[in-house]
PDB file of N, CA and C in Angstrom:
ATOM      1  N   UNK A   1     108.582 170.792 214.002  1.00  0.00           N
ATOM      2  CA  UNK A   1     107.815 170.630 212.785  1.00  0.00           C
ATOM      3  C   UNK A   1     107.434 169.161 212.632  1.00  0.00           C
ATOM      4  N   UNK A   2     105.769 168.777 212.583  1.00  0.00           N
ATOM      5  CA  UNK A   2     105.535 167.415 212.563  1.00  0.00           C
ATOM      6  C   UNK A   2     105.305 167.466 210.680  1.00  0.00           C
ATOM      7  N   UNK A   3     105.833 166.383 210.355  1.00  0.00           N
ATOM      8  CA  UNK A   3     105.664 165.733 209.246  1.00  0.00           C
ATOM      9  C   UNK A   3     105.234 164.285 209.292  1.00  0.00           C
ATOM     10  N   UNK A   4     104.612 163.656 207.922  1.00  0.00           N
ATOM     11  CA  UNK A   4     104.205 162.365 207.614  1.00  0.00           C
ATOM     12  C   UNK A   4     104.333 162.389 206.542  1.00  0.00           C
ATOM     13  N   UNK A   5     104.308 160.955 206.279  1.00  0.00           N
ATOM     14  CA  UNK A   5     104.103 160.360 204.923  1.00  0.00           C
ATOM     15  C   UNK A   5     103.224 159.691 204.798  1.00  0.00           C
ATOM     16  N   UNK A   6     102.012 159.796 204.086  1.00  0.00           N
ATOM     17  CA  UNK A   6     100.824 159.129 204.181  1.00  0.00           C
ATOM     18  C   UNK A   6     100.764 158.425 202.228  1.00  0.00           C
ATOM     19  N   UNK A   7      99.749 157.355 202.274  1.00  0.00           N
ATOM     20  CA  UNK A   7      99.464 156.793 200.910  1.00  0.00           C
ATOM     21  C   UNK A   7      98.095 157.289 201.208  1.00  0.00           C
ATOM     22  N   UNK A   8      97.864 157.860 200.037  1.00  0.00           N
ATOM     23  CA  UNK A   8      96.297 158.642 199.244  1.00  0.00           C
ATOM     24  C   UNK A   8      96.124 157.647 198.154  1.00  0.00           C
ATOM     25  N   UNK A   9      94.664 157.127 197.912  1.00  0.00           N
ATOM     26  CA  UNK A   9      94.687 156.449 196.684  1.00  0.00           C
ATOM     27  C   UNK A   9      95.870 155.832 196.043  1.00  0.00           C
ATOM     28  N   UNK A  10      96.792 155.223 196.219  1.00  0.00           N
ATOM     29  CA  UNK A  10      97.534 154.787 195.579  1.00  0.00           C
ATOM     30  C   UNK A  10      99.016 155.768 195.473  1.00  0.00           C
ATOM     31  N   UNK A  11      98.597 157.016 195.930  1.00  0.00           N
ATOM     32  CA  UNK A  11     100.321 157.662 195.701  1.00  0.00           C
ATOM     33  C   UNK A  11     100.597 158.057 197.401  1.00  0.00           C
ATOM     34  N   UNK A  12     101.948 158.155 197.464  1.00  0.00           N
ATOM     35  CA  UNK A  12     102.646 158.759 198.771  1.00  0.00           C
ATOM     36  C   UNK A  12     102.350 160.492 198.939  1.00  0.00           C
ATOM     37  N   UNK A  13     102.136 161.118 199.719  1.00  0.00           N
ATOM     38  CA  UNK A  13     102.442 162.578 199.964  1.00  0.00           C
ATOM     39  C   UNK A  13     103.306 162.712 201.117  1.00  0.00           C
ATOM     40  N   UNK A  14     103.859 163.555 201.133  1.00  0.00           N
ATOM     41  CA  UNK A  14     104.975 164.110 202.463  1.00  0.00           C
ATOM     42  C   UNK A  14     104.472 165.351 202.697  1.00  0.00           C
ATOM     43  N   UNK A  15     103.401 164.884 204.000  1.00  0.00           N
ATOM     44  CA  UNK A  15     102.237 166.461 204.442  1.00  0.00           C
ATOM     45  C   UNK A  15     102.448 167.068 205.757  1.00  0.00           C
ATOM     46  N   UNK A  16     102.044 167.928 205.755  1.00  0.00           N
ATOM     47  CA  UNK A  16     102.290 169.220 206.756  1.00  0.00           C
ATOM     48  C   UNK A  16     101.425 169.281 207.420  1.00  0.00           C
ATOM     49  N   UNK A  17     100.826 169.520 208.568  1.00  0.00           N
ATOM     50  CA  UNK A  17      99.904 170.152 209.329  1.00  0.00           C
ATOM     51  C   UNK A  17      99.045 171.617 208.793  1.00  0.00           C
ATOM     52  N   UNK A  18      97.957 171.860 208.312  1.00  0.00           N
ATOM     53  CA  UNK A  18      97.826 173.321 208.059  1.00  0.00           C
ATOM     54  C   UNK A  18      98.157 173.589 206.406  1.00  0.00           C
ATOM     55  N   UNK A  19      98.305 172.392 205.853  1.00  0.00           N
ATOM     56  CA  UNK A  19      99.003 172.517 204.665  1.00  0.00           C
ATOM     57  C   UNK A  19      97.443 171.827 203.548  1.00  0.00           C
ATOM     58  N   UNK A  20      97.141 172.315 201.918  1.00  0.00           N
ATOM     59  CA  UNK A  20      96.578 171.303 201.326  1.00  0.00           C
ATOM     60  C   UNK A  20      96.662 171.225 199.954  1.00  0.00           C
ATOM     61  N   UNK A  21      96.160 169.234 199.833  1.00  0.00           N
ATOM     62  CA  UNK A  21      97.084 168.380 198.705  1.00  0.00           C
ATOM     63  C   UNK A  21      96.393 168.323 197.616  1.00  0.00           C
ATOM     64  N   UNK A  22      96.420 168.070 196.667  1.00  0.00           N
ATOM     65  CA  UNK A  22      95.371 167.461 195.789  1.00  0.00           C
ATOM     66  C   UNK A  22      95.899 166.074 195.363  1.00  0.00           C
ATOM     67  N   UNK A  23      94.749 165.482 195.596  1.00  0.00           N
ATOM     68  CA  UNK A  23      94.879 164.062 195.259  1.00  0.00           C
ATOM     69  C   UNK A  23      94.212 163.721 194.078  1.00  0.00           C
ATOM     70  N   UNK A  24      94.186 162.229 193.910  1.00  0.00           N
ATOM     71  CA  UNK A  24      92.614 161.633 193.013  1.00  0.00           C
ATOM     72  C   UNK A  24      91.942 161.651 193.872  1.00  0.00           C
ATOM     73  N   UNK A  25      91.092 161.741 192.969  1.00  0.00           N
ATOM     74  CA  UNK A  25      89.143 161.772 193.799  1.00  0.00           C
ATOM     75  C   UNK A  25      89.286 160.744 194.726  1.00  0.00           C
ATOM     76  N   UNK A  26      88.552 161.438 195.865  1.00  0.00           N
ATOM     77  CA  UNK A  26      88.014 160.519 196.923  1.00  0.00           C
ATOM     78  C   UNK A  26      86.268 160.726 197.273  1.00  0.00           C
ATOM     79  N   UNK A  27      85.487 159.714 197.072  1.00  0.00           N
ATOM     80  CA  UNK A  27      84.471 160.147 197.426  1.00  0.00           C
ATOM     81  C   UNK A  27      83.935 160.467 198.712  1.00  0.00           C
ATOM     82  N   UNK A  28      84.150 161.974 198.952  1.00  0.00           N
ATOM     83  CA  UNK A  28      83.728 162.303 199.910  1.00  0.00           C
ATOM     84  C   UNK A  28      82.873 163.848 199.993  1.00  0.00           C
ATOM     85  N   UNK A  29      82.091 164.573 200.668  1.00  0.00           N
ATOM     86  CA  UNK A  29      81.616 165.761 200.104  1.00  0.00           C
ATOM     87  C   UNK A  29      82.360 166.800 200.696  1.00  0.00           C
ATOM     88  N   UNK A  30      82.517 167.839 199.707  1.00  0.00           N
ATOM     89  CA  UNK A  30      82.901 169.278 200.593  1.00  0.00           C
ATOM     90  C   UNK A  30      82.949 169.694 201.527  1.00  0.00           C
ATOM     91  N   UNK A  31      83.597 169.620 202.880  1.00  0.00           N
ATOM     92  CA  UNK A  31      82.882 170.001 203.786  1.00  0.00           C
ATOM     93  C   UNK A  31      83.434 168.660 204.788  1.00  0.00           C
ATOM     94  N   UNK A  32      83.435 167.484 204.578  1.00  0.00           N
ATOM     95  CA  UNK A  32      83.529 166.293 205.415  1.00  0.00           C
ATOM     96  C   UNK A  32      84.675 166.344 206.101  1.00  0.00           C
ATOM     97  N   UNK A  33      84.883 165.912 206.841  1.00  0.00           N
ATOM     98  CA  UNK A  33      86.422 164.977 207.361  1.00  0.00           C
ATOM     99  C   UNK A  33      86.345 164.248 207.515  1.00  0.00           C
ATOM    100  N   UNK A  34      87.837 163.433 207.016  1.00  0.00           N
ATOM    101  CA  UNK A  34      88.372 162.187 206.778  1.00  0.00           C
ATOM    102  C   UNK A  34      89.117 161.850 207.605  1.00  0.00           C
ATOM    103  N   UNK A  35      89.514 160.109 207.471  1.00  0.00           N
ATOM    104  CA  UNK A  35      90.399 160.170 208.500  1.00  0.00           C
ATOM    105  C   UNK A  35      91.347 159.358 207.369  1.00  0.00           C
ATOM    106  N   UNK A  36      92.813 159.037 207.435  1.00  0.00           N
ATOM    107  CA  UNK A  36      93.883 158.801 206.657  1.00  0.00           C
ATOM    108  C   UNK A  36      94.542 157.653 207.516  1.00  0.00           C
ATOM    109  N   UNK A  37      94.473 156.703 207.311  1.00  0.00           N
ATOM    110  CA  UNK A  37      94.671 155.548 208.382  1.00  0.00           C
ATOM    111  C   UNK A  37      96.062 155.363 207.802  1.00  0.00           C
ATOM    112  N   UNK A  38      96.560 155.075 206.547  1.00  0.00           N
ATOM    113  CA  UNK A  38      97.822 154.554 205.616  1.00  0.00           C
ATOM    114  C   UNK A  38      98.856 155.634 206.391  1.00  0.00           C
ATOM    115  N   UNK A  39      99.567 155.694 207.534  1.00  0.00           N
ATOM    116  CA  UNK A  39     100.772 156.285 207.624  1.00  0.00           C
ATOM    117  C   UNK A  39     101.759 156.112 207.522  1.00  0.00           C
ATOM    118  N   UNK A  40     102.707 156.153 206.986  1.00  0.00           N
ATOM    119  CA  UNK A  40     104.041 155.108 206.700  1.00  0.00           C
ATOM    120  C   UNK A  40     104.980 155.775 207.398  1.00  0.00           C
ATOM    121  N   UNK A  41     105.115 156.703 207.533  1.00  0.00           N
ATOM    122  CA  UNK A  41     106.594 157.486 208.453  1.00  0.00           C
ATOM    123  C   UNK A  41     106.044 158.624 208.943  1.00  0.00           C
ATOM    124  N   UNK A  42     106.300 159.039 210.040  1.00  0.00           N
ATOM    125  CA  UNK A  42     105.806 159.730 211.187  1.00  0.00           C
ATOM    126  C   UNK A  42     107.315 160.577 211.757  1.00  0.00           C
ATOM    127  N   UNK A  43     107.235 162.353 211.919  1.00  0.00           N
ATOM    128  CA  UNK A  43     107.944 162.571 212.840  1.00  0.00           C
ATOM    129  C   UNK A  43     107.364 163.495 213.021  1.00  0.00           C
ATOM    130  N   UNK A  44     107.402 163.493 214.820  1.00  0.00           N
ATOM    131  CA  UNK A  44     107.316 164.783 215.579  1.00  0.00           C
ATOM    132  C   UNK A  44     108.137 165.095 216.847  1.00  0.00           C
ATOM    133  N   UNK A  45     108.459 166.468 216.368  1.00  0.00           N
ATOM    134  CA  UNK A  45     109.590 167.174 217.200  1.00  0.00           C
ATOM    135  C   UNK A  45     110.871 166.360 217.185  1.00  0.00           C
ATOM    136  N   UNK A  46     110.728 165.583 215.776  1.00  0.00           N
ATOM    137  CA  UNK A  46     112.281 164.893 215.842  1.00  0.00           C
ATOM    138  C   UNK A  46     112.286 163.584 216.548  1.00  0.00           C
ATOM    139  N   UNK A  47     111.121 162.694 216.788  1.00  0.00           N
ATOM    140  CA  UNK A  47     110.630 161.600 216.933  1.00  0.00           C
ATOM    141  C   UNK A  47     110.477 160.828 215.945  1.00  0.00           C
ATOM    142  N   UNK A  48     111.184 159.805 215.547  1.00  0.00           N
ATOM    143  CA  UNK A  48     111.210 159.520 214.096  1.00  0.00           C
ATOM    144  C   UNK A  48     109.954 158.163 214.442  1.00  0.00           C
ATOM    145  N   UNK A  49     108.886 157.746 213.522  1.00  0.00           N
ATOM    146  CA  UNK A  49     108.350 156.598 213.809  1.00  0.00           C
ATOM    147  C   UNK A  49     108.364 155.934 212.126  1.00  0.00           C
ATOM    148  N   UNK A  50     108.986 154.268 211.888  1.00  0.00           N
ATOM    149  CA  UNK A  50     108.951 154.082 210.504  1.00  0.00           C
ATOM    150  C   UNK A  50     107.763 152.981 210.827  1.00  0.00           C
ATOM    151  N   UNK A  51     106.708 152.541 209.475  1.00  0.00           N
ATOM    152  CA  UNK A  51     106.016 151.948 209.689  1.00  0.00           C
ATOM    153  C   UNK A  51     106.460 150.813 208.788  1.00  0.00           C
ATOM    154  N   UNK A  52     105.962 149.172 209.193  1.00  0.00           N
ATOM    155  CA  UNK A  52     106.302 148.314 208.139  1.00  0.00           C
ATOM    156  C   UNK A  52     105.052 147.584 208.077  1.00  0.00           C
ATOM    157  N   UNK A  53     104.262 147.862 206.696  1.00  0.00           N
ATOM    158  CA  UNK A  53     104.615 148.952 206.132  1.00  0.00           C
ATOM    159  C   UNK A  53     103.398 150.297 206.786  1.00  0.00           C
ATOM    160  N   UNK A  54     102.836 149.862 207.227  1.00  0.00           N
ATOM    161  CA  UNK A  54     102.186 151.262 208.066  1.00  0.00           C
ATOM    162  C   UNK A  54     102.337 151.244 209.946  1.00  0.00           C
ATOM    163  N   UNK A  55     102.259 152.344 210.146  1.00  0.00           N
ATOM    164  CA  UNK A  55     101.880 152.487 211.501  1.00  0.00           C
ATOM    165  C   UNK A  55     100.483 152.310 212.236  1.00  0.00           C
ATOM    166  N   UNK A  56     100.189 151.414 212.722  1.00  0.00           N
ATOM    167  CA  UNK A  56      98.839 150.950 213.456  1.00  0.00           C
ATOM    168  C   UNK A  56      98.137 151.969 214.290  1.00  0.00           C
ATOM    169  N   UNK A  57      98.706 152.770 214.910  1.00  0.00           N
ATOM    170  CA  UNK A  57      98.382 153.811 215.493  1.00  0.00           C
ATOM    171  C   UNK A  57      97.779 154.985 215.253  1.00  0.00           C
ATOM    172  N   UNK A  58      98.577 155.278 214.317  1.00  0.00           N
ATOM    173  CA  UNK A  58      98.705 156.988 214.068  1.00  0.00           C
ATOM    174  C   UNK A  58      97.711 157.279 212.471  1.00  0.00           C
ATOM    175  N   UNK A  59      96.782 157.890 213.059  1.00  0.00           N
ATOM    176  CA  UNK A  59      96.120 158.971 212.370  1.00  0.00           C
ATOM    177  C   UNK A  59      95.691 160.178 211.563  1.00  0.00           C
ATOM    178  N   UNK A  60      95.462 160.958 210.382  1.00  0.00           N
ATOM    179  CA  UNK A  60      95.781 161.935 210.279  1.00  0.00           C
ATOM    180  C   UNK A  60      94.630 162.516 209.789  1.00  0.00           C
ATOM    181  N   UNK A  61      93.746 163.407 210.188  1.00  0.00           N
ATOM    182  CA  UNK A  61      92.406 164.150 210.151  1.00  0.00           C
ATOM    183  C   UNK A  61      92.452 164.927 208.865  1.00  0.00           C
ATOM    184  N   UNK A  62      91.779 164.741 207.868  1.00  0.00           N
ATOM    185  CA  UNK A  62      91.679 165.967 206.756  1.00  0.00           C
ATOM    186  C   UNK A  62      90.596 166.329 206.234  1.00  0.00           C
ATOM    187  N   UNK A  63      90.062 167.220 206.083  1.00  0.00           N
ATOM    188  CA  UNK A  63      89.145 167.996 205.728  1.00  0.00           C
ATOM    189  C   UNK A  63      89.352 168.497 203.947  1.00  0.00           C
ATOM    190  N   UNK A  64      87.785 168.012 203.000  1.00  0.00           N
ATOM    191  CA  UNK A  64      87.792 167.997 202.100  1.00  0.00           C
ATOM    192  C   UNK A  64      87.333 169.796 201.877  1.00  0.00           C
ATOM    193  N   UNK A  65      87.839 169.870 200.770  1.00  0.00           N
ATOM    194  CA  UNK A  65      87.459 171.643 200.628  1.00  0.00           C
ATOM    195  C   UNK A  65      86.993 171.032 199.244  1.00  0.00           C
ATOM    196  N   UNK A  66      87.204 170.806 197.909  1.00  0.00           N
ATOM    197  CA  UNK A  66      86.414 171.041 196.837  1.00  0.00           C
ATOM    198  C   UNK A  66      87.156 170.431 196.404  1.00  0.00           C
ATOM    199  N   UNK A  67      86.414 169.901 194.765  1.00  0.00           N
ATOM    200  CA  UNK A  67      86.328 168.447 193.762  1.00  0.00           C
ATOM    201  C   UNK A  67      87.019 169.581 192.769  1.00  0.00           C
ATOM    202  N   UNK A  68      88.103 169.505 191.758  1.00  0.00           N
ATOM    203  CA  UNK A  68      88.394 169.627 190.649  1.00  0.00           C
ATOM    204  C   UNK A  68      88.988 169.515 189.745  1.00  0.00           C
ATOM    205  N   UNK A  69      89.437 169.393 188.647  1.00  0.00           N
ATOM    206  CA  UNK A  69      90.068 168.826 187.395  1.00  0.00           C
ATOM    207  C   UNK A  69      91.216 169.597 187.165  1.00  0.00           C
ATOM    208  N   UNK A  70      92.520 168.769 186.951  1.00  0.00           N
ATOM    209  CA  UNK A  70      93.507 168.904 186.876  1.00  0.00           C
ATOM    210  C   UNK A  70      93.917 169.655 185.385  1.00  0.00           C
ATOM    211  N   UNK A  71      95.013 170.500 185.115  1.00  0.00           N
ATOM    212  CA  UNK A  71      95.131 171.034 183.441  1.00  0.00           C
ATOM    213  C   UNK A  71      95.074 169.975 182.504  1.00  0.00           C
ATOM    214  N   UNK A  72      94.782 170.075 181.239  1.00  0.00           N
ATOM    215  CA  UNK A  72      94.361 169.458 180.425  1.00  0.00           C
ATOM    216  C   UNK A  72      96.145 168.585 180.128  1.00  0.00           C
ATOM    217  N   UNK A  73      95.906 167.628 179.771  1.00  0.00           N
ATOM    218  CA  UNK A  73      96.652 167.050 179.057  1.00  0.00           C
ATOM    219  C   UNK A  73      96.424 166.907 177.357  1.00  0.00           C
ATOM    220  N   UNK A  74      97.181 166.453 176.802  1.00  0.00           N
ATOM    221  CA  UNK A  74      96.983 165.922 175.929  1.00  0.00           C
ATOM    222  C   UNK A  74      97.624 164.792 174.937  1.00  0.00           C
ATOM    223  N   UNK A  75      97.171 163.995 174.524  1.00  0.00           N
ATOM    224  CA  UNK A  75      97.497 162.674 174.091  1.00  0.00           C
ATOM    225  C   UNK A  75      97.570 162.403 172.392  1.00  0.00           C
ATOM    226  N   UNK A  76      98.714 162.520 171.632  1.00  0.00           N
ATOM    227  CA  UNK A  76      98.775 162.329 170.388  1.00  0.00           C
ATOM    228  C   UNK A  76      99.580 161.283 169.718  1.00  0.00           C
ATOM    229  N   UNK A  77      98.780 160.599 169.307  1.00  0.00           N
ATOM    230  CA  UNK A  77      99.306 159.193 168.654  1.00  0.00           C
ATOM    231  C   UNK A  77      99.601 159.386 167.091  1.00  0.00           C
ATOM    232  N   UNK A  78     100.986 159.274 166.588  1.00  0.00           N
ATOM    233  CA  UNK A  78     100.809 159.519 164.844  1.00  0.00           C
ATOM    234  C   UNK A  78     101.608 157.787 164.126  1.00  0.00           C
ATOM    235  N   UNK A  79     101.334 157.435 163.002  1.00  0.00           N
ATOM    236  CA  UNK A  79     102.203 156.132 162.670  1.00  0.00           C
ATOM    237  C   UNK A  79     102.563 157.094 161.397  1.00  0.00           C
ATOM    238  N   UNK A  80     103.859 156.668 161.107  1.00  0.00           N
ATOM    239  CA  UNK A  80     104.017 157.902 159.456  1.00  0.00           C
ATOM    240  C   UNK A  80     103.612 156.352 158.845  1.00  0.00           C
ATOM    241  N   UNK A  81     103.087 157.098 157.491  1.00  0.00           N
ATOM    242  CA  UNK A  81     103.168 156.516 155.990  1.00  0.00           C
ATOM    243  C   UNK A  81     102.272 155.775 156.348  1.00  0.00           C
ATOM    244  N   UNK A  82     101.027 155.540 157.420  1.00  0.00           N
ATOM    245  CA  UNK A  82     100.004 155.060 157.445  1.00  0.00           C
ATOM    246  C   UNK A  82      99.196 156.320 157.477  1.00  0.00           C
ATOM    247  N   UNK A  83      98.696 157.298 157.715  1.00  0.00           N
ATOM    248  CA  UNK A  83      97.580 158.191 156.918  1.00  0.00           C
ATOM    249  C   UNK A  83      96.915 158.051 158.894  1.00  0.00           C
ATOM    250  N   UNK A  84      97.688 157.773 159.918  1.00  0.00           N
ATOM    251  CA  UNK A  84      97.050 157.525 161.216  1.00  0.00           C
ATOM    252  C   UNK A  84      96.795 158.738 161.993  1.00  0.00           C
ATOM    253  N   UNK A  85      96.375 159.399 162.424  1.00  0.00           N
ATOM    254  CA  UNK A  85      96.744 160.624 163.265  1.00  0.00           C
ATOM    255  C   UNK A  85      95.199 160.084 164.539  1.00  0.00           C
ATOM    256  N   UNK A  86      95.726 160.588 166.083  1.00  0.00           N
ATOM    257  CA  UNK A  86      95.039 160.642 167.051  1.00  0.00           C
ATOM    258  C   UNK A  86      95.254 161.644 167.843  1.00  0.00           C
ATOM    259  N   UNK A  87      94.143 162.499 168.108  1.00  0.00           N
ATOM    260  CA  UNK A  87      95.000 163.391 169.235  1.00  0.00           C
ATOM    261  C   UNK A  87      93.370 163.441 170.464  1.00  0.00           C
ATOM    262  N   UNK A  88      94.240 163.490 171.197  1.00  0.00           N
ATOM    263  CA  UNK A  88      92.940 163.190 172.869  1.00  0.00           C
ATOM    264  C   UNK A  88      92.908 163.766 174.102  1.00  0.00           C
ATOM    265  N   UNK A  89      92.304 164.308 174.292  1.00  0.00           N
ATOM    266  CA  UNK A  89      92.624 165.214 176.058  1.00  0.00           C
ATOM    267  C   UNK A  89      92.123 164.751 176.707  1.00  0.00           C
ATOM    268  N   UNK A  90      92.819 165.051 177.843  1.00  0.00           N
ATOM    269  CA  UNK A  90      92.168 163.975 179.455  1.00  0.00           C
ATOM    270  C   UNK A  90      92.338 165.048 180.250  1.00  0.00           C
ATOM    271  N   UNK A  91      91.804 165.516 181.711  1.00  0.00           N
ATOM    272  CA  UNK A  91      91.760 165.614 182.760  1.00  0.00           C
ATOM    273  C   UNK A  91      91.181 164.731 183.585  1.00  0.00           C
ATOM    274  N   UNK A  92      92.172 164.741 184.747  1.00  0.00           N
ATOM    275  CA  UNK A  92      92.042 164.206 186.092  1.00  0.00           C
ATOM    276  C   UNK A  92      91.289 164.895 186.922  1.00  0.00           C
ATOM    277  N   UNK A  93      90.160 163.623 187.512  1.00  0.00           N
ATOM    278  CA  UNK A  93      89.649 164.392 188.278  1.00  0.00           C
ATOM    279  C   UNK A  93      90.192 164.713 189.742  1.00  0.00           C
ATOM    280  N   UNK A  94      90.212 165.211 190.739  1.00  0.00           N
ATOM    281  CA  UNK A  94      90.876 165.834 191.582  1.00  0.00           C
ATOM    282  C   UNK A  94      89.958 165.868 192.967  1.00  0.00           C
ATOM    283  N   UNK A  95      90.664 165.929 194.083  1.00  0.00           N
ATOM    284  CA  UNK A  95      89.997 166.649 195.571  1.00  0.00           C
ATOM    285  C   UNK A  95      91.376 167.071 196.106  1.00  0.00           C
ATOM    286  N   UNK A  96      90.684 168.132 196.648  1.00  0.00           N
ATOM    287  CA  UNK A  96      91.599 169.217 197.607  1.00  0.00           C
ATOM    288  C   UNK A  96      91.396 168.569 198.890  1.00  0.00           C
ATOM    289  N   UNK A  97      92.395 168.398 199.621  1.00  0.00           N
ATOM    290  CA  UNK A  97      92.389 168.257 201.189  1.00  0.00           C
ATOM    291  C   UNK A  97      92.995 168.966 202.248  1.00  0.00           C
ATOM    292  N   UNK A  98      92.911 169.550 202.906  1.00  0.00           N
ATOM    293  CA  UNK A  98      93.636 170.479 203.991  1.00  0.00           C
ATOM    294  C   UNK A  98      93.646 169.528 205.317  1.00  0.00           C
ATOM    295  N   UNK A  99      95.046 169.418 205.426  1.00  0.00           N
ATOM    296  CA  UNK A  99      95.264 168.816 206.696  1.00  0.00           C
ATOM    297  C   UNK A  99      95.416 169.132 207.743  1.00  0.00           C
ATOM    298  N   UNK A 100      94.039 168.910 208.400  1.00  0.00           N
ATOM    299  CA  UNK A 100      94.108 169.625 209.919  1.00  0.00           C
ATOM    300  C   UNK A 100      95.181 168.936 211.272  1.00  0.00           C
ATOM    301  N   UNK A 101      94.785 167.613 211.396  1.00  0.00           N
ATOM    302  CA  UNK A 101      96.110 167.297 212.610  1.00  0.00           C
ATOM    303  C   UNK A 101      96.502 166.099 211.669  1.00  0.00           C
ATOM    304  N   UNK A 102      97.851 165.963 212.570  1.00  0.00           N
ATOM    305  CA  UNK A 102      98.499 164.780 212.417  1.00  0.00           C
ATOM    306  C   UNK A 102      98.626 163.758 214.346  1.00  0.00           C
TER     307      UNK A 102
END
């Protein structure tokens, strides 16, 4: 079983081959492949590789499937005995990636 640890926009995933993530948006279209240069830890077949802090080498191919927005949040700010009330929803926007090799 090959695994990695790759950085997406700013967060870590621990991804699979055949497997897919949702990240933050990446601009890319439906349909494209990417390539994922940020690898930080690498194993295959029990080959451990650590990167400091990435691995120069190693690659990981992913293919964008579709753009979409994460469940709603919501954001409520109150102060008592000031008369304050806020309430606010956000979604994140999102891309799906399916990871073809590592």
């Amino acid at each position: 079983m090959a695994y990695a640890i790759v950085e997406i926009s700013g967060r870590q995933f621990w991804i699979q081959s055949g497997s897919f993530y949702d990240v933050n948006k990446i601009h890319a279209q439906p349909g494209e492949t990417i390539i994922l240069n940020k690898v930080l830890f690498l194993n295959r077949e029990g080959n451990i590789i650590v990167g400091s802090p990435c691995i120069n080498d190693a690659t990981i191919k992913a293919k964008v499937l579709k753009h979409l927005k994460s469940r709603k949040i919501i954001v409520f700010k109150m102060k008592s005995k000031k008369n304050m009330k806020s309430k606010q929803g956000h979604r994140q926007d999102l891309t799906r990636l399916l990871i073809q090799e590592i």
